[in-house]
Structure formats: structure tokens, C-alpha cells
Protein backbone atom coordinates (compact mmCIF):
# COMPACT_ATOMS: atom_id res chain seq x y z
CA UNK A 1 -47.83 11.74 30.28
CA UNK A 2 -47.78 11.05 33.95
CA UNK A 3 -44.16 11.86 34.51
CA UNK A 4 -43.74 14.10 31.31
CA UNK A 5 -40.84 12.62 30.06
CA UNK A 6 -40.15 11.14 26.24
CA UNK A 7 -39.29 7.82 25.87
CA UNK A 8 -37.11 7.25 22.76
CA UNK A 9 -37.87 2.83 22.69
CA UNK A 10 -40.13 1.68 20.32
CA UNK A 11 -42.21 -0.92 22.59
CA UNK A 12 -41.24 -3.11 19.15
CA UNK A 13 -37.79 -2.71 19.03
CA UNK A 14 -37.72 -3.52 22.60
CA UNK A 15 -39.33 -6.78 22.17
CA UNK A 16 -36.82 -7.37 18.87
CA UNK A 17 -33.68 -6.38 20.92
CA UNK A 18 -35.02 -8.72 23.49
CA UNK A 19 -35.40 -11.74 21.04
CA UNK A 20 -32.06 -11.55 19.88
CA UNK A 21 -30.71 -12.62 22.93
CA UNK A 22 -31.83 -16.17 22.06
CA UNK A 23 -28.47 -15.74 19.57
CA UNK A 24 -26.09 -15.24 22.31
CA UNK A 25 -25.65 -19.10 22.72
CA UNK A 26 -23.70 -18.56 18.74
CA UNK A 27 -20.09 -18.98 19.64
CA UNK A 28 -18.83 -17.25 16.42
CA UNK A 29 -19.01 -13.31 16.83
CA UNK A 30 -19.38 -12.32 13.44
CA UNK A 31 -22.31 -14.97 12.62
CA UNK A 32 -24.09 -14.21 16.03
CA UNK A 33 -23.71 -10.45 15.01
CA UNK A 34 -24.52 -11.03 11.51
CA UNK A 35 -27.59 -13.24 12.37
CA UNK A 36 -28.72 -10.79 14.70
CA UNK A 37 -28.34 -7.77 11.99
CA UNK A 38 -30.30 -10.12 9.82
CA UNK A 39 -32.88 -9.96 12.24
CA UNK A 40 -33.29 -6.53 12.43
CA UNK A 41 -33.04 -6.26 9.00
CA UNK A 42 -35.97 -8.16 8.37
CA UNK A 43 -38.13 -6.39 11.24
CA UNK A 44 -37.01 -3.34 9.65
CA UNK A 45 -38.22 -4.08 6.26
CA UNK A 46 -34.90 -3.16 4.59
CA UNK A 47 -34.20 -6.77 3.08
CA UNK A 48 -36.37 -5.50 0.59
CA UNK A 49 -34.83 -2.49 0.22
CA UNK A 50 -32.64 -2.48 -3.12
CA UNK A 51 -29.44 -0.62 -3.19
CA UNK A 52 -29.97 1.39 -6.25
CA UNK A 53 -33.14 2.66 -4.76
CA UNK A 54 -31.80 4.19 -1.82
CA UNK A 55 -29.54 6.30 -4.16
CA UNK A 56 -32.24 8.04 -5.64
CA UNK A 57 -33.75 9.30 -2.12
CA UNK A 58 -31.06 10.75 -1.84
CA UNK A 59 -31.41 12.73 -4.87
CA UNK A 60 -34.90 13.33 -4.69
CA UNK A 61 -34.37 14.72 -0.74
CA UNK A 62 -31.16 16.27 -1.54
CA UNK A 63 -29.09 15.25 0.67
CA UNK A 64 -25.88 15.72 -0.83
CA UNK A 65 -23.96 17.12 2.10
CA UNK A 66 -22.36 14.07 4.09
CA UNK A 67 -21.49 16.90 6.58
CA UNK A 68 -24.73 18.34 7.23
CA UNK A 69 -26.93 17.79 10.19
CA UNK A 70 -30.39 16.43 9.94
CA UNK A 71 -33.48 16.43 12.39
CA UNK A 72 -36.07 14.44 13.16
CA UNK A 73 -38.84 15.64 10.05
CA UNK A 74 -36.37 15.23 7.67
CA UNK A 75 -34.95 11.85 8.85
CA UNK A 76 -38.82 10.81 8.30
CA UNK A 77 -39.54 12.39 5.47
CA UNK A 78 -36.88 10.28 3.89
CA UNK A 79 -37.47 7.16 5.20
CA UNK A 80 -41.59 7.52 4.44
CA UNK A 81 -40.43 7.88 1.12
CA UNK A 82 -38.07 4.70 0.93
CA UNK A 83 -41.08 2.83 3.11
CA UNK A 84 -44.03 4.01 0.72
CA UNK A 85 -42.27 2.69 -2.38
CA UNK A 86 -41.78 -0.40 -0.57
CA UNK A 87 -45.53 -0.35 0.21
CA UNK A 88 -46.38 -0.34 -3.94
CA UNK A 89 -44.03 -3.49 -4.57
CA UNK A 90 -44.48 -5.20 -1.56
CA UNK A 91 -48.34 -5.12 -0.44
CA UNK A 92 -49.39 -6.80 2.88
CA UNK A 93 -45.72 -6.62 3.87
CA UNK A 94 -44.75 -3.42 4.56
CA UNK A 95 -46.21 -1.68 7.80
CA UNK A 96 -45.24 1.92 6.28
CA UNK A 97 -45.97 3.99 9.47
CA UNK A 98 -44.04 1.14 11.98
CA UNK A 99 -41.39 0.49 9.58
CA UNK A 100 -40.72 4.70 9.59
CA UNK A 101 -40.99 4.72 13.53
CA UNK A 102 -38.80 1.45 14.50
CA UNK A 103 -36.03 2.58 11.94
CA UNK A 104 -36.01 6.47 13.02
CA UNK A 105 -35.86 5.14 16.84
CA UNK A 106 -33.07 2.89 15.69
CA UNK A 107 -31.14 5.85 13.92
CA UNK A 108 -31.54 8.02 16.61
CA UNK A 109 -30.49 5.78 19.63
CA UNK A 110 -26.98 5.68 20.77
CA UNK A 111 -26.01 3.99 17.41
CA UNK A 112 -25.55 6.99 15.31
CA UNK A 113 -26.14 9.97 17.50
CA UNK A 114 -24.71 10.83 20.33
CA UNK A 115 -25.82 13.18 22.78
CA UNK A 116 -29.34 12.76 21.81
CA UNK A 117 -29.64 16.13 20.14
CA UNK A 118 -32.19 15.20 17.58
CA UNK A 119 -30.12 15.89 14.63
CA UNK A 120 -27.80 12.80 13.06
CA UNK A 121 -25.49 13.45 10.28
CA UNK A 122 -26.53 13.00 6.38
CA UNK A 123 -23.62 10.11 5.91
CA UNK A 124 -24.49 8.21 9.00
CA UNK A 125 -28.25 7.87 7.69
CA UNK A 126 -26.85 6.89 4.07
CA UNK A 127 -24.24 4.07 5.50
CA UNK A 128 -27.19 2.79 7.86
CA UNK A 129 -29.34 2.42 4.85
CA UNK A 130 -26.79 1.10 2.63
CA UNK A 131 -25.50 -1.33 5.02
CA UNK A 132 -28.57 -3.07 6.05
CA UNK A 133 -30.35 -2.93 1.90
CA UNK A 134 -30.11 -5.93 0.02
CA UNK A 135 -27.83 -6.00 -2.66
CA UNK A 136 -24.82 -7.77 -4.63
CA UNK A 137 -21.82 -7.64 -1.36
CA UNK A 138 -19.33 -6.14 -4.22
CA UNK A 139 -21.62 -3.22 -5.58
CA UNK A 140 -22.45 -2.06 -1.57
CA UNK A 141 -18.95 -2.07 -0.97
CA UNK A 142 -18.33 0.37 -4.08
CA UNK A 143 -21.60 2.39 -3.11
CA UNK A 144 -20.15 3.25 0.61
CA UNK A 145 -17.20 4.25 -1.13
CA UNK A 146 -18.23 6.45 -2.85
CA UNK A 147 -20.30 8.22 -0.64
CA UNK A 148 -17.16 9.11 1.38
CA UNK A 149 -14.58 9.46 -1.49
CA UNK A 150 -13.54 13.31 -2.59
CA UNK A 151 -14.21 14.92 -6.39
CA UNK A 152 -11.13 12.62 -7.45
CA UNK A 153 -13.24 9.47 -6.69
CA UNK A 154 -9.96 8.72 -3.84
CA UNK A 155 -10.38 8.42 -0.19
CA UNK A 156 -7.95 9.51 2.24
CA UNK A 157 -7.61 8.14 5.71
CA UNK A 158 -9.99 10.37 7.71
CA UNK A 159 -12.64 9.90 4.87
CA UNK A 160 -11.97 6.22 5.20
CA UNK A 161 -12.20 6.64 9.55
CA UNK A 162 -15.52 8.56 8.78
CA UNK A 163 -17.20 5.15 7.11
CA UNK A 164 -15.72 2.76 9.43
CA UNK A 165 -16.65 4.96 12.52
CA UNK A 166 -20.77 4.59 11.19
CA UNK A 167 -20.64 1.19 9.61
CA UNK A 168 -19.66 -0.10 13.15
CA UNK A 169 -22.43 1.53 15.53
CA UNK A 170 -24.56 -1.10 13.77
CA UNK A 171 -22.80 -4.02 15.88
CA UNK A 172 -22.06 -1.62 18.52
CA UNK A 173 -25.95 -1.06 19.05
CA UNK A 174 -26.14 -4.56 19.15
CA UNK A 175 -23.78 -4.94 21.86
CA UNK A 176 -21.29 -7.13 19.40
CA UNK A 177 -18.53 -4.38 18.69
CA UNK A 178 -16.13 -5.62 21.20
CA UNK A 179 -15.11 -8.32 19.02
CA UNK A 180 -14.61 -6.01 16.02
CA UNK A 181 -12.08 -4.26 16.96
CA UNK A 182 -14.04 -2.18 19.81
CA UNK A 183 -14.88 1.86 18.62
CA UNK A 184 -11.50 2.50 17.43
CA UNK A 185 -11.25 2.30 13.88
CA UNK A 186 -7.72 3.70 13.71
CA UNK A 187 -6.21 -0.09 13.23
CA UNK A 188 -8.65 -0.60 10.31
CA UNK A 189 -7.47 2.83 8.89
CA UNK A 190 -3.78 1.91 9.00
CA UNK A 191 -4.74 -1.62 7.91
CA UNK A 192 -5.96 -0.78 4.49
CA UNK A 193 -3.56 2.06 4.02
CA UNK A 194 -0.78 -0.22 5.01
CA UNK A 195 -2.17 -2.87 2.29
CA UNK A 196 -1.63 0.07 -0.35
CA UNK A 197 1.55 0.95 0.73
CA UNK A 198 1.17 3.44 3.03
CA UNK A 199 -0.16 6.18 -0.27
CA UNK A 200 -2.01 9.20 0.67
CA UNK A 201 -4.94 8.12 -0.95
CA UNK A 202 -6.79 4.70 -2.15
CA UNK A 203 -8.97 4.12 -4.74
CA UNK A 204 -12.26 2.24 -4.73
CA UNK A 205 -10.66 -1.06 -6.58
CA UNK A 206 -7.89 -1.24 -3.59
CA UNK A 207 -10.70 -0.43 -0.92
CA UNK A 208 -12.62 -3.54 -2.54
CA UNK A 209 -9.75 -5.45 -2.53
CA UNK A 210 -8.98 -5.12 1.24
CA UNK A 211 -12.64 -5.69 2.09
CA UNK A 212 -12.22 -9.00 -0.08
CA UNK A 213 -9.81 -9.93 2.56
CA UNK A 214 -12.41 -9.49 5.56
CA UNK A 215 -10.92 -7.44 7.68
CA UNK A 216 -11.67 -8.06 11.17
CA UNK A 217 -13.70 -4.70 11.87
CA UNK A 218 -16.23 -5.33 8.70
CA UNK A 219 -16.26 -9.07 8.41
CA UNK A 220 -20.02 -9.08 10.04
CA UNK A 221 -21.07 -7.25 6.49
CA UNK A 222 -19.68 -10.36 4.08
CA UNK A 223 -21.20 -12.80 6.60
CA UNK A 224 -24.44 -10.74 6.89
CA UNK A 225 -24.51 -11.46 3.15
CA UNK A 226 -23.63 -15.65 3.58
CA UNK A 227 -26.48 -15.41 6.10
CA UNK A 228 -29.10 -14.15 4.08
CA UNK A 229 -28.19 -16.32 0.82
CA UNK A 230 -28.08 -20.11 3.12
CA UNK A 231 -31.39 -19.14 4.47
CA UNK A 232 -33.18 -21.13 2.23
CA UNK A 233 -30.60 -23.28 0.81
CA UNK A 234 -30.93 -27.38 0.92
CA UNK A 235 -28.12 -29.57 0.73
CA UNK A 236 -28.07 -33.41 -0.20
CA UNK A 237 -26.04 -34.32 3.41
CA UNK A 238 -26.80 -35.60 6.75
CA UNK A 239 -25.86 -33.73 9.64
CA UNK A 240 -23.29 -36.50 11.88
CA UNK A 241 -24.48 -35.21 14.69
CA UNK A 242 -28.18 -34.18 14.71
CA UNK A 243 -28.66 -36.10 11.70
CA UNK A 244 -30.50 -33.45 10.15
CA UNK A 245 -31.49 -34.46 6.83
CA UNK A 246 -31.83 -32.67 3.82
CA UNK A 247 -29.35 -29.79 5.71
CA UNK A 248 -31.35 -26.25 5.71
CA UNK A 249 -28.81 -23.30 5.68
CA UNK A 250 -25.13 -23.65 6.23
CA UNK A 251 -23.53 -26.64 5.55
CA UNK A 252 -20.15 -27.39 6.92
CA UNK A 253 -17.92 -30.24 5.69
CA UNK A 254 -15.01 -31.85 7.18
CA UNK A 255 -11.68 -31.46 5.86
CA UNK A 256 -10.14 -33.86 7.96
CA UNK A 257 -12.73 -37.11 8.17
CA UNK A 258 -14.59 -38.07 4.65
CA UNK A 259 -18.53 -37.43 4.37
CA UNK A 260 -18.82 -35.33 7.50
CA UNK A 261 -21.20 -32.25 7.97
CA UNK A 262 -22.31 -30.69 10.31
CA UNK A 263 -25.48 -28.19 9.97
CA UNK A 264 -25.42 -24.84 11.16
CA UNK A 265 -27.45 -25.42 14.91
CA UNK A 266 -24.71 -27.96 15.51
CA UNK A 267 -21.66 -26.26 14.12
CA UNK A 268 -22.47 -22.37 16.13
CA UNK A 269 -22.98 -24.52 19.25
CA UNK A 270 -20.15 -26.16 19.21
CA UNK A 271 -21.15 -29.79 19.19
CA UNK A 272 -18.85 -32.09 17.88
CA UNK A 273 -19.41 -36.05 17.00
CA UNK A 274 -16.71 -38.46 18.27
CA UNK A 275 -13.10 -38.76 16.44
CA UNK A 276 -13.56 -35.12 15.19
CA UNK A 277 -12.28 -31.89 16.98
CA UNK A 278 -13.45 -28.25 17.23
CA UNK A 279 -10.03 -27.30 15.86
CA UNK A 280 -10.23 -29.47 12.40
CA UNK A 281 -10.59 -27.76 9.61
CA UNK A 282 -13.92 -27.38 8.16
CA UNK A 283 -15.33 -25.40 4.49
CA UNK A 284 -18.23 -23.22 4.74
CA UNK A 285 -20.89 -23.33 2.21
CA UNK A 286 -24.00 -21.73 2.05
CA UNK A 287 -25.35 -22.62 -1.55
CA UNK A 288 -25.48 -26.21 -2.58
CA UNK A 289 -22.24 -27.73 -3.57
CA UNK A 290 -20.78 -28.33 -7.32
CA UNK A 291 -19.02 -31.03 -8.41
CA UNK A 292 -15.68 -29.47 -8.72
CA UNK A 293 -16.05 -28.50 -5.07
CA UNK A 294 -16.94 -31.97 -4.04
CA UNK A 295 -13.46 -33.22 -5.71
CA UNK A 296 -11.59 -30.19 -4.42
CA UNK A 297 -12.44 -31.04 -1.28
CA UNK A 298 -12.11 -34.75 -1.39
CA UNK A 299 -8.31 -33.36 -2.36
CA UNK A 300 -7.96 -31.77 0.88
CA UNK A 301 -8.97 -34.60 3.09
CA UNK A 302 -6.74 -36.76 1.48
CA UNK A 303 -4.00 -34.50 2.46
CA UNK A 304 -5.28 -33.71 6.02
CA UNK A 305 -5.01 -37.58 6.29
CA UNK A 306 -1.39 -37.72 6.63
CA UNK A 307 -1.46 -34.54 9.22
CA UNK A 308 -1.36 -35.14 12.95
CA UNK A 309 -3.44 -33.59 15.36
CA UNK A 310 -0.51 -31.40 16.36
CA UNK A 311 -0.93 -29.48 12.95
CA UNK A 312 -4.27 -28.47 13.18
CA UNK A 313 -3.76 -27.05 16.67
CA UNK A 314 -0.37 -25.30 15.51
CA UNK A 315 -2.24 -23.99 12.15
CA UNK A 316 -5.79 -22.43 13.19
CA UNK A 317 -7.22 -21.16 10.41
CA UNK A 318 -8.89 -17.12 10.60
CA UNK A 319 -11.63 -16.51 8.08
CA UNK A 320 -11.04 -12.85 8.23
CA UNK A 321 -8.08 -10.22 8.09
CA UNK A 322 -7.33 -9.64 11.91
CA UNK A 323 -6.81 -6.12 12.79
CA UNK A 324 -4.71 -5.26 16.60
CA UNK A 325 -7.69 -4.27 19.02
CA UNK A 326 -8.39 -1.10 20.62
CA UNK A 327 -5.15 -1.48 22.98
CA UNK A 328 -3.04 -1.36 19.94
CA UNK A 329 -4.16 2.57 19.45
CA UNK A 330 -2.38 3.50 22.88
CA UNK A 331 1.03 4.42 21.44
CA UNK A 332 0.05 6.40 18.16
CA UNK A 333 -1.12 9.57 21.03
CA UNK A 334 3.07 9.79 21.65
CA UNK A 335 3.81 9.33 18.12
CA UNK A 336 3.56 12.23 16.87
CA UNK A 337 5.54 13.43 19.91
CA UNK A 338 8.17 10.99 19.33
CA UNK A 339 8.82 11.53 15.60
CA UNK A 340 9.45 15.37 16.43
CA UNK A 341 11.86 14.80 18.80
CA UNK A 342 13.84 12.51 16.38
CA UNK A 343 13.80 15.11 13.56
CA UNK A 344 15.07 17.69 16.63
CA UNK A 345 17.91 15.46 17.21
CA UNK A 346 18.38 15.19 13.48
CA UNK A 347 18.51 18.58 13.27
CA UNK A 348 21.12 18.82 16.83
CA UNK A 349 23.39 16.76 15.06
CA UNK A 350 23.85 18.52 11.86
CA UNK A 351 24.39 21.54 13.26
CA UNK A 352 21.66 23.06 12.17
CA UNK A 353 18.93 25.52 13.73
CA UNK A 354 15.61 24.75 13.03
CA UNK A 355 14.40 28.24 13.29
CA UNK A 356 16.96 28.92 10.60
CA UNK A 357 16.86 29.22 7.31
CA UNK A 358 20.71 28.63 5.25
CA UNK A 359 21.77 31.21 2.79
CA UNK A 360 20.47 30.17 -1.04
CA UNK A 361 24.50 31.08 -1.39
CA UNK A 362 25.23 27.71 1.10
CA UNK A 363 22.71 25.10 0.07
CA UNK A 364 24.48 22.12 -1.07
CA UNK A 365 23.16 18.77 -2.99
CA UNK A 366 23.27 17.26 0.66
CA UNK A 367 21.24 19.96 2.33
CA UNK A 368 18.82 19.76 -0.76
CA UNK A 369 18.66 15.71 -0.01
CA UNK A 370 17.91 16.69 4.12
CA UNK A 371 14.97 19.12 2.97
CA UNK A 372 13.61 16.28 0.97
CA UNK A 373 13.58 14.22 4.07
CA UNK A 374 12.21 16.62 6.20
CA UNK A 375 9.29 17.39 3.69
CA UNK A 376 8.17 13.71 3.47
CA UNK A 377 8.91 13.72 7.08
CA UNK A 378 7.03 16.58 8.00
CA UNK A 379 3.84 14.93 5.26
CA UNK A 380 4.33 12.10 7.59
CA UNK A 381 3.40 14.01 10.89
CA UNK A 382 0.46 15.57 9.21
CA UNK A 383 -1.04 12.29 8.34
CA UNK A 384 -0.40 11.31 11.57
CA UNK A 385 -2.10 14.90 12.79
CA UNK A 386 -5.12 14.08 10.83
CA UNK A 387 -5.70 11.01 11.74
CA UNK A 388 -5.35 11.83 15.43
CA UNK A 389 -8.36 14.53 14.80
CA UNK A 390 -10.52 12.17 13.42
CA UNK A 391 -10.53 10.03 16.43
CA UNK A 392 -10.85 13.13 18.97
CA UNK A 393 -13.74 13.89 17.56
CA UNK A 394 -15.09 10.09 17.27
CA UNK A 395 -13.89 9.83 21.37
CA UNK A 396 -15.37 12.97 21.94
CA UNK A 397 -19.08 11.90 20.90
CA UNK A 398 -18.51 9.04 22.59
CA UNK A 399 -18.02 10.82 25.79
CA UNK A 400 -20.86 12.60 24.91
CA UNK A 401 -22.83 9.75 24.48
CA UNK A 402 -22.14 7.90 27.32
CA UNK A 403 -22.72 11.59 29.68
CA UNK A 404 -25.96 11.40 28.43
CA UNK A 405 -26.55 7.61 28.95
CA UNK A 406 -25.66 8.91 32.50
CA UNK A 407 -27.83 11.06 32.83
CA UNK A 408 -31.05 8.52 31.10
CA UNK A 409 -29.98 6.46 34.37
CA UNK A 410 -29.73 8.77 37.01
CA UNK A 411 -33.47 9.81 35.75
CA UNK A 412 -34.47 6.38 35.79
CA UNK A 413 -32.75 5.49 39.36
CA UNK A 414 -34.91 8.68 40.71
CA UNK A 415 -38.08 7.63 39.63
């Protein structure tokens, strides 16, 4: 009131976003981003938010168009809603009215909106919900899909852009999206399209597929998932380092020494016992063991045995699908540029005009063959044309975004 300004932090959310800097000290970017998500998550309520549920507030608010643009009221109208049924199941654990004011600050931060308008966009309030409700990892995969696929259940490559563009604010707000690729998705795009050889459109069994393979701009969601499930899991080892004993969350055993593990405090900090290096291959389990596991792994070691040390530093092993970073999207603004002029000098040495058009009397089998090749050509560029769109407009509310951070500071540097 004294300066007669609006302040958009939730004094809450400012003390959570300050906690989770106790995670920085997690050398693995998609656990210290999924454990921090996790975090949130619970603050927020929405680990007891089921995925089927959020569905039908959609329905019952109508909010059908992915397109349209949303304000404030109806952003909590929705979410009182989602909160209030949460209330019924969940009593004594649900603060309805904090819950519907931490979340709505969260939505409407730099994470989904930019420019600060007020108004967010219908999909980017669904994927934020979807992405942080509990659920089986499989079935929220097929959900998202289909919020962005067409009538024909397919998605094409700006539909596809859409998703990944709000799926990642949720590590960008955490400060974590550098190591996802950074806020160009077009890599991802090309990725998954490239996995289904290069078609128009995918469906939602090849879109689960690739995101089986963790690809390196959505591997915090699968982990996010690992995280929550080895929260409360126990497992019959003894940490070699801490010594730890029964091990409480991860558990991660040697594939190079026999009967080592390492617990999860030990193994995101980096400590190591003696005889056994950061680079040797470890498993990952976040549920007790089986006993086909336990042999299957015994296998390995045996194997590892007769490896040097040179292997394992020549092999490292990547969890997730790797995707080319944000430098990688530098050349595909001359593409387009470069693929006409190759079709002009197509065209140059044919001895043809492009602003022509042959007599039906002349057209041969081999000019019917060159149209072909200049109609999946020209197909090509318009891909290429589309996809180039959808990232102006995803760099253009970033520029937006980041005037207006601007401007937050220069307020903040004059008072």
C-alpha cells in the first residue's frame, strides 16, 4: 500500500524457492531438478492430485480451447475446484485457499506467461497440472498427448513444439533448463520426428516410445516419477561409504566391485569409497531388488571384472536420449534459405524457368519425375516454414518476458 505497487510472490513460495537451494549441492541435473519439482509438488498439494481428475475440470470448466486465453478468475475458479475436492479426500492436508494462491502465483510468474498480462493460455494450465499430478509415468505421457494431438488423434511438429515449449518452463522456473536443452525445443522436435522417420505426423504409441528413450529435454519427468516411488523404499544393503543401514530411497549398486552400494546422499554428492571410481558403472534402483535382478547383476560384474579402467572411461554410459543444445538451432534460420537456392540451381541447370509453366503438349515422364521432386521438395520447405513459426513466436514471448523482467528491476533499482 505504501508504494502502490502489486507484488506477484507469494511470501510462501518465496521461502519454498529459497529452500530448494539446499539441492544445488546434487551433481546430477535431472535428479536435482526432479527433486526440486518434487518439492514443489508437495507444497503445492498436487501429489495428491490424480490424473484422471484433472480431466474432468476441464470438462466441468470447459476449457476445451488449448488456444484460448484465460485470466486470473478463471485460472482460480479452476484450481478452487481441483483444491476443494482435494479438501473432501484429504482433510487436515489440504490448505484450499493457500494451495489456490501459491499455484496461481506459480502459473502466472515467468513460467508460463510472459509479459505479465494476466491472461495464460488454456494448454499451458492443463500441461502444468498434468505434469506435476500423480499418476502411472505411461498414462501422463498419453494424457499430454492428447491434449495437443488434432481430430486424427496425430501430432504434427508444431503441435509437438507447443507441449515441449510448456512442459519445460517448469525446470526453467526453477532455474534448471540450461541443462535440458535450454528454451529451444526445436532439437527435441526433430529428435522424435527423426525417430519416426522424418513422417508428417506421429502417433501417440511412437510419441511414447521416444519418451521411453528419455530424451534429454523431458528426462526430469521419468526421474520426477523414480523420485517419488524411492521415497519410502528400504533396501536390505549397507551404504560402503556412510554405512547407512537399512538404505532409505535410491539404492545404487556397483557393477564393477561385488556387494557395493552406495545410498542416494552419497551417490548425488559424489563421494566415492576407495578402489571404486565416479566413472564405474553403477544400476539405479528405487524399489527393493528381486532375485532375478540380484543374479543379473552379479552377471555384469563378473564381466566388468575382466574390463580395464580404460573401458569405463572410453564407454560412459547416458541414462537419457541426448538431444544437440540450443547452439545446434543456429543453422536451421539459413536453411530454408539454402534449400531454395539449391532447387534455383536445379532449376538453372535444366533449363528451365521457374516462373514457367511447360506446355501439357511437352511434359515428358522425366519432367513428371522433376515435379515429383519439387512437390516433396517444396512439402519439405513448408515443414521447415512451420517449424520456424513456432519458435518466433516461442522467442518472441521470451523477449517479451525478459522486457518486462526489465522493467520489474529498473522499478526495484528506483525504489
Amino acid at each position: 500500500h505504501e508504494t502502490q505497487t502489486t507484488c506477484w510472490d507469494h511470501p510462501k513460495m518465496t521461502d519454498l524457492f529459497q529452500s530448494l537451494a539446499d539441492l544445488n549441492n546434487v551433481r546430477f541435473s535431472a535428479y536435482r531438478t526432479a527433486i526440486k519439482i518434487r518439492r514443489l509438488q508437495k507444497a503445492l498439494c498436487l501429489d495428491l492430485l490424480d490424473l484422471n481428475t484433472t480431466s474432468e475440470v476441464f470438462k466441468q470448466h470447459k476449457l476445451s480451447q488449448n488456444d484460448q486465453l484465460i485470466g486470473v478468475q478463471d485460472v482460480i475458479s479452476c484450481l478452487t475446484t481441483i483444491y476443494s475436492g482435494l479438501e473432501e479426500k484429504h482433510k487436515d492436508m489440504v490448505n484450499v485457499p493457500l494451495c489456490v494462491d501459491m499455484f496461481n502465483m506459480f502459473l502466472f510468474s515467468c513460467a508460463f506467461e510472459s509479459g505479465r498480462t494476466g491472461k495464460i493460455r488454456v494448454q499451458s494450465l492443463k500441461i502444468g497440472l498434468m505434469s506435476l499430478s500423480k499418476g502411472l509415468l505411461e498414462e501422463k505421457y498419453r494424457c499430454l498427448f492428447k491434449e495437443v494431438a488434432g481430430p486424427t488423434e496425430m501430432c504434427d511438429q508444431r503441435q509437438l513444439g507447443l507441449l515441449l515449449h510448456d512442459a519445460i518452463q517448469i525446470p526453467r522456473q526453477l532455474g534448471e533448463v540450461a541443462a535440458f536443452g535450454g528454451s529451444n525445443i526445436e532439437p527435441s522436435v526433430r529428435s522424435c520426428f527423426q525417430q519416426n522417420h522424418n513422417k508428417p505426423e506421429i502417433t501417440v504409441k511412437q510419441f511414447i516410445d521416444w519418451m521411453r528413450l528419455e530424451p534429454q529435454s523431458m528426462v526430469w519427468l521419468p526421474v520426477l516419477h523414480r523420485v517419488a516411488a524411492a521415497e519410502t523404499a528400504k533396501h536390505q544393503a549397507k551404504c560402503n561409504i556412510c554405512k547407512e543401514c537399512p538404505i532409505v530411497g535410491f539404492r545404487y549398486r556397483s557393477l564393477k566391485h561385488f556387494n557395493y552400494d552406495v545410498c542416494q546422499s552419497c551417490f548425488f554428492s559424489g563421494r566415492t569409497a576407495k578402489g571404486h571410481k565416479l566413472h564405474y558403472p553403477m544400476v539405479e534402483y528405487c524399489i527393493p531388488t528381486t532375485s532375478g535382478e540380484d543374479v543379473r547383476d552379479f552377471t555384469k560384474v563378473l564381466k566388468n571384472k575382466f574390463r580395464s579402467k580404460k573401458y569405463f572411461a572410453k564407454h560412459p554410459r547416458l541414462g537419457y536420449l541426448p538431444v544437440q543444445t540450443v547452439l545446434e538451432g543456429d543453422n536451421l534460420e539459413t536453411s530454408l534459405q539454402i534449400e531454395y537456392e539449391q532447387l534455383k540451381e536445379q532449376h538453372l541447370r535444366r533449363g528451365i524457368n521457374p516462373l514457367a509453366s511447360p506446355p501439357d503438349s511437352i511434359v515428358s515422364p522425366q519432367h513428371t519425375s522433376e515435379d515429383a521432386e519439387l512437390i516433396a521438395e517444396a512439402k519439405l520447405l513448408r515443414q521447415h516454414k512451420g517449424r520456424l513459426e513456432a519458435r518466433m513466436q516461442i522467442l518472441e514471448d521470451h523477449n517479451k518476458q525478459l522486457e518486462s523482467q526489465l522493467h520489474r528491476l529498473r522499478q526495484l533499482l528506483e525504489q
